[in-house]
C-alpha atoms as a PDB file:
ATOM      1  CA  UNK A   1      93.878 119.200  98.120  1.00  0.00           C
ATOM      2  CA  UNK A   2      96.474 116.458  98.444  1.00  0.00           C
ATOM      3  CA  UNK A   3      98.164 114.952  95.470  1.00  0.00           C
ATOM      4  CA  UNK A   4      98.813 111.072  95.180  1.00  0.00           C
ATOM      5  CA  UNK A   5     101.896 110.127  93.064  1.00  0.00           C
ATOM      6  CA  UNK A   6     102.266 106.386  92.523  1.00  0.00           C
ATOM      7  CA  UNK A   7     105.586 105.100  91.181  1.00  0.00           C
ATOM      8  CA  UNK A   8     104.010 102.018  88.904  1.00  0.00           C
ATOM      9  CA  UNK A   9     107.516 100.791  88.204  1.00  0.00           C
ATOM     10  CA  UNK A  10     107.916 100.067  92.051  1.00  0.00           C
ATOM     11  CA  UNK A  11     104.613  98.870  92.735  1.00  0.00           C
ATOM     12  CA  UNK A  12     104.331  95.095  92.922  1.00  0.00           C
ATOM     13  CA  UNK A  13     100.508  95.276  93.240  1.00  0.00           C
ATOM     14  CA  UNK A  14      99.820  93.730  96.665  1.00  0.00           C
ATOM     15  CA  UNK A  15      97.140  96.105  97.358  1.00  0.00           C
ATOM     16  CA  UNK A  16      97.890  96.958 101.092  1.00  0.00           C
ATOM     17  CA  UNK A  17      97.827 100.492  99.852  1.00  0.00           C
ATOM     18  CA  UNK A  18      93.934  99.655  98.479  1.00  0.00           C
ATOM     19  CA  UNK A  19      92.515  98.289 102.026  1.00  0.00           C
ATOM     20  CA  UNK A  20      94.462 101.025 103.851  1.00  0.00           C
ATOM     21  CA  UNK A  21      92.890 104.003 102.166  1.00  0.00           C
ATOM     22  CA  UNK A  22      90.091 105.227 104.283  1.00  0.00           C
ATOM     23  CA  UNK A  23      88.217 106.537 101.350  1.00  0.00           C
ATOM     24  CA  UNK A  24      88.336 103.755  99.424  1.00  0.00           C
ATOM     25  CA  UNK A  25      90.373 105.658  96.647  1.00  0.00           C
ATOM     26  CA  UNK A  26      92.830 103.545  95.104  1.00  0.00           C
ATOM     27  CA  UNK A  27      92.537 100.032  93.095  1.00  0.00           C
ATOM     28  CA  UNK A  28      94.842  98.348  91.466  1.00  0.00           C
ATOM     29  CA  UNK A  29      95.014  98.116  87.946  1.00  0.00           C
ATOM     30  CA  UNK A  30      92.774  95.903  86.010  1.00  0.00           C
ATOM     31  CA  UNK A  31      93.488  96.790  82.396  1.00  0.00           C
ATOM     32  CA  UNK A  32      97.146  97.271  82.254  1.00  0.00           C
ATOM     33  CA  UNK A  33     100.550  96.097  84.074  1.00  0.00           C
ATOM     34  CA  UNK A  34     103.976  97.672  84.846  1.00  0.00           C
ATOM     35  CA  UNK A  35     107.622  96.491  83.777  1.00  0.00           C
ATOM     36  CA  UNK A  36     107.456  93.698  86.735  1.00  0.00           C
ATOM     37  CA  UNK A  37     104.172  91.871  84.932  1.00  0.00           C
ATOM     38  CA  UNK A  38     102.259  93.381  88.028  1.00  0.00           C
ATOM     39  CA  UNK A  39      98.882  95.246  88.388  1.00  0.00           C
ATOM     40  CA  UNK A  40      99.591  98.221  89.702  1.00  0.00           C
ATOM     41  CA  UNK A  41      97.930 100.667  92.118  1.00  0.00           C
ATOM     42  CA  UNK A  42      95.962 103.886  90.653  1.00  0.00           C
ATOM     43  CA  UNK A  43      94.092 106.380  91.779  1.00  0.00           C
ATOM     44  CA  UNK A  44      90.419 106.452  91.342  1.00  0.00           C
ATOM     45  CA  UNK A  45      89.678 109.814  92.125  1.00  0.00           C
ATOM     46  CA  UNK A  46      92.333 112.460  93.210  1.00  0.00           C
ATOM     47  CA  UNK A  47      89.685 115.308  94.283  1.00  0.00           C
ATOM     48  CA  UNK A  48      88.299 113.202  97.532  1.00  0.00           C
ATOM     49  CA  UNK A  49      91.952 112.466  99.031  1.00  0.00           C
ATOM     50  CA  UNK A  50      92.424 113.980 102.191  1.00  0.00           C
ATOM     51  CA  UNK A  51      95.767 113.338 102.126  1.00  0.00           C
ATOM     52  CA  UNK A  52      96.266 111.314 105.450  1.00  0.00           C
ATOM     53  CA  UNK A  53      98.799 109.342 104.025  1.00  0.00           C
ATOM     54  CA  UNK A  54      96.902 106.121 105.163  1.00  0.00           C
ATOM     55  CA  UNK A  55      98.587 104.106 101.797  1.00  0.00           C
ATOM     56  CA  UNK A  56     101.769 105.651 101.974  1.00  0.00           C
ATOM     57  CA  UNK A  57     102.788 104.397 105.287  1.00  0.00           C
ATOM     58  CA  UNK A  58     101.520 100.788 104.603  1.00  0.00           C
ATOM     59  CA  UNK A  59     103.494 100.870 101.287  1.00  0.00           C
ATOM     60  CA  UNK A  60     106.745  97.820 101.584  1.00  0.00           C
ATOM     61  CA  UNK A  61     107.982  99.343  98.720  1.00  0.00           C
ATOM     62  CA  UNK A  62     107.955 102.762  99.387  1.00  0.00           C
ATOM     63  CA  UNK A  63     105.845 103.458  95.527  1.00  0.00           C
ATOM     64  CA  UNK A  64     103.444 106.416  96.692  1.00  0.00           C
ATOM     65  CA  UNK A  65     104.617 109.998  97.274  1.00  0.00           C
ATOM     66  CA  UNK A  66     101.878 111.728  99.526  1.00  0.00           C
ATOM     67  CA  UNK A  67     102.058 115.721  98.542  1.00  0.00           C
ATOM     68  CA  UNK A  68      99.685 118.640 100.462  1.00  0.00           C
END
């Protein structure tokens, strides 16, 4: 099982992480916001990541740490 780690504090919300996943895993953040007044992205459900690093690799900021 793959482990998704998001760095919120980096993450300026703009989702390309969200349409990349293949899974449809990740959202961004409705009910809360990081240090930068942004929405960041979260995880919706760790156990169905397959770890292809799909969101990773479309990250401009470099926020998600794919582990396996």
């Amino acid at each position: 099982m793959a482990k998704i780690t998001i760095n919120e504090g980096v993450c300026k919300g703009c989702g390309m992480c969200v349409n990349a996943c293949p899974k449809h895993l990740l959202a961004l953040a409705e009910d809360h916001i990081n240090a930068k007044g942004y929405h960041p992205a979260t995880m919706t459900d760790q156990s169905q990541c397959t770890g292809c690093t799909s969101c990773a690799i479309m990250c401009p900021d470099v926020a998600i740490t794919v582990e396996r």
